[in-house]
C-alpha atoms as a PDB file:
ATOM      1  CA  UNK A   1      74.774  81.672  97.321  1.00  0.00           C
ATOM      2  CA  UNK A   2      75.869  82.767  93.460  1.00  0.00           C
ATOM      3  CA  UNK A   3      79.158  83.697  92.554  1.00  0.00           C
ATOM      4  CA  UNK A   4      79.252  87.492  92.284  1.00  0.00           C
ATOM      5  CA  UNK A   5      81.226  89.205  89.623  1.00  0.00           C
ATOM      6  CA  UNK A   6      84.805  90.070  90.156  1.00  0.00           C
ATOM      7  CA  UNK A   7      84.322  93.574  92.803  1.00  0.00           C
ATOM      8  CA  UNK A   8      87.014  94.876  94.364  1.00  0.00           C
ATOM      9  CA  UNK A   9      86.230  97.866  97.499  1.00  0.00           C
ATOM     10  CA  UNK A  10      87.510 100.959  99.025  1.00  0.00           C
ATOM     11  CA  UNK A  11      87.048 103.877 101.136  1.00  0.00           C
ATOM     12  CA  UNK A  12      86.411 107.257  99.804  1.00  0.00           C
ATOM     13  CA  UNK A  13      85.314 110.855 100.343  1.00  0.00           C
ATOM     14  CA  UNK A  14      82.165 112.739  99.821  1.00  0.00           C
ATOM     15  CA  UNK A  15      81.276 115.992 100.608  1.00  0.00           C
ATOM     16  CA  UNK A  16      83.787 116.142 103.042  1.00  0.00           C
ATOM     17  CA  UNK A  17      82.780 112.093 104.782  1.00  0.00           C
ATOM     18  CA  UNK A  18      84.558 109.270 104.646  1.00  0.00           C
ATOM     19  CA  UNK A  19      82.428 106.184 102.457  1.00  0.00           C
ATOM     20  CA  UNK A  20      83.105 102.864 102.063  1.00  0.00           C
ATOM     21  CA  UNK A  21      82.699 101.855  97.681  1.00  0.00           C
ATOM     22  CA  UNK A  22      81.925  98.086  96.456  1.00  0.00           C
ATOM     23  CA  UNK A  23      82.293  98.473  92.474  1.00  0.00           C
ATOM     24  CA  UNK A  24      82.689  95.795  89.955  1.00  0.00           C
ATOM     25  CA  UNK A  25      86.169  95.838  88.296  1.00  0.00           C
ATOM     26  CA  UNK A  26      87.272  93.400  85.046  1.00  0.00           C
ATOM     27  CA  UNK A  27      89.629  90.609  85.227  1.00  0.00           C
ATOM     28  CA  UNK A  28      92.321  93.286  85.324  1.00  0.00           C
ATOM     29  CA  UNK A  29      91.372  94.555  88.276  1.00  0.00           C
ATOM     30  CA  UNK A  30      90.325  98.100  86.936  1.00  0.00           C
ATOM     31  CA  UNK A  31      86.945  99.534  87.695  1.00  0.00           C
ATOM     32  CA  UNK A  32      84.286  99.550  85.176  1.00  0.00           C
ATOM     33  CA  UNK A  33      83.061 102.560  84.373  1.00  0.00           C
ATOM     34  CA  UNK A  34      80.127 101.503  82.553  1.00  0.00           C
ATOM     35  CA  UNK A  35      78.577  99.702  85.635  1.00  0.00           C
ATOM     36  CA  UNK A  36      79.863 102.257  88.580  1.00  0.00           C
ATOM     37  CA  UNK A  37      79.524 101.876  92.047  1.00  0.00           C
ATOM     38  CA  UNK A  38      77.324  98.633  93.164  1.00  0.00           C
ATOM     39  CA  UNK A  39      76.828 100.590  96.568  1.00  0.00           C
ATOM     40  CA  UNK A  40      78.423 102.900  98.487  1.00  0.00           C
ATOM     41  CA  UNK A  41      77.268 104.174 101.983  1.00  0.00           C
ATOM     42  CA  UNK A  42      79.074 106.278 105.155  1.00  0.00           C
ATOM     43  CA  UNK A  43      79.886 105.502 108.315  1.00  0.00           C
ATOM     44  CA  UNK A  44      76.344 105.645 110.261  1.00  0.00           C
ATOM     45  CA  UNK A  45      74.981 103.305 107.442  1.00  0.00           C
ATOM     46  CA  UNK A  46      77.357 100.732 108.132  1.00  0.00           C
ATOM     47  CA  UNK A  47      76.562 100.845 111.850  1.00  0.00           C
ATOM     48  CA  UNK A  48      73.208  99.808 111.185  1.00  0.00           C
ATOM     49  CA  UNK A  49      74.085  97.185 108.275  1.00  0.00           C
ATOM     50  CA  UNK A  50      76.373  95.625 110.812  1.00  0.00           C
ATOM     51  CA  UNK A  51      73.890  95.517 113.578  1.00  0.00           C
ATOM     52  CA  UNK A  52      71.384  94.072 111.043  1.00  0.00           C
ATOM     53  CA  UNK A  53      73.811  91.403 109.102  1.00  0.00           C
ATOM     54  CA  UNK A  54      71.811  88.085 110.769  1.00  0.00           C
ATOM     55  CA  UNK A  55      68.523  89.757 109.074  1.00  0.00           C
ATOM     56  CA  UNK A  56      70.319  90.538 106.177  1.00  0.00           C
ATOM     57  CA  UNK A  57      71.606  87.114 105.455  1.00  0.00           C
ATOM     58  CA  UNK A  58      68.429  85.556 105.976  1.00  0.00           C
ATOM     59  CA  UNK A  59      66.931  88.269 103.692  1.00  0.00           C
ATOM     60  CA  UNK A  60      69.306  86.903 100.824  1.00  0.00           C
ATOM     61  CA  UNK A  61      68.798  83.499 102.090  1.00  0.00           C
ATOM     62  CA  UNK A  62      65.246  83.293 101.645  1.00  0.00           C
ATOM     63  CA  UNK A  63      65.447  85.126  98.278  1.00  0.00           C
ATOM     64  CA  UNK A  64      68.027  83.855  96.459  1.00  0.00           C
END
């Protein structure tokens, strides 16, 4: 697998529901801005990403 840029993540709020953030930050450790939020998604979304990791990984196994 490749070394991903430096990323740091956190939860957050929108329109009233909690999401979870993955953003890339700069060797500082401070979000950058010009890039944003690599993906951000809420709680029912994360249910399904975690019952689908296995498919997932082989997705980014076989395509990487």
């Amino acid at each position: 697998m490749t070394d991903l840029s430096p990323h740091k993540t956190m939860t957050d709020e929108y329109k009233g529901n909690k999401i979870f953030k993955i953003y890339k930050v700069d060797d500082e450790g401070n979000e950058i801005e010009k890039y944003g939020t690599i993906v951000s998604f809420g709680v029912t979304k994360a249910k399904y990403i975690l019952e689908n990791i296995e498919g997932i990984k082989e997705f980014v196994k076989e395509n990487s």
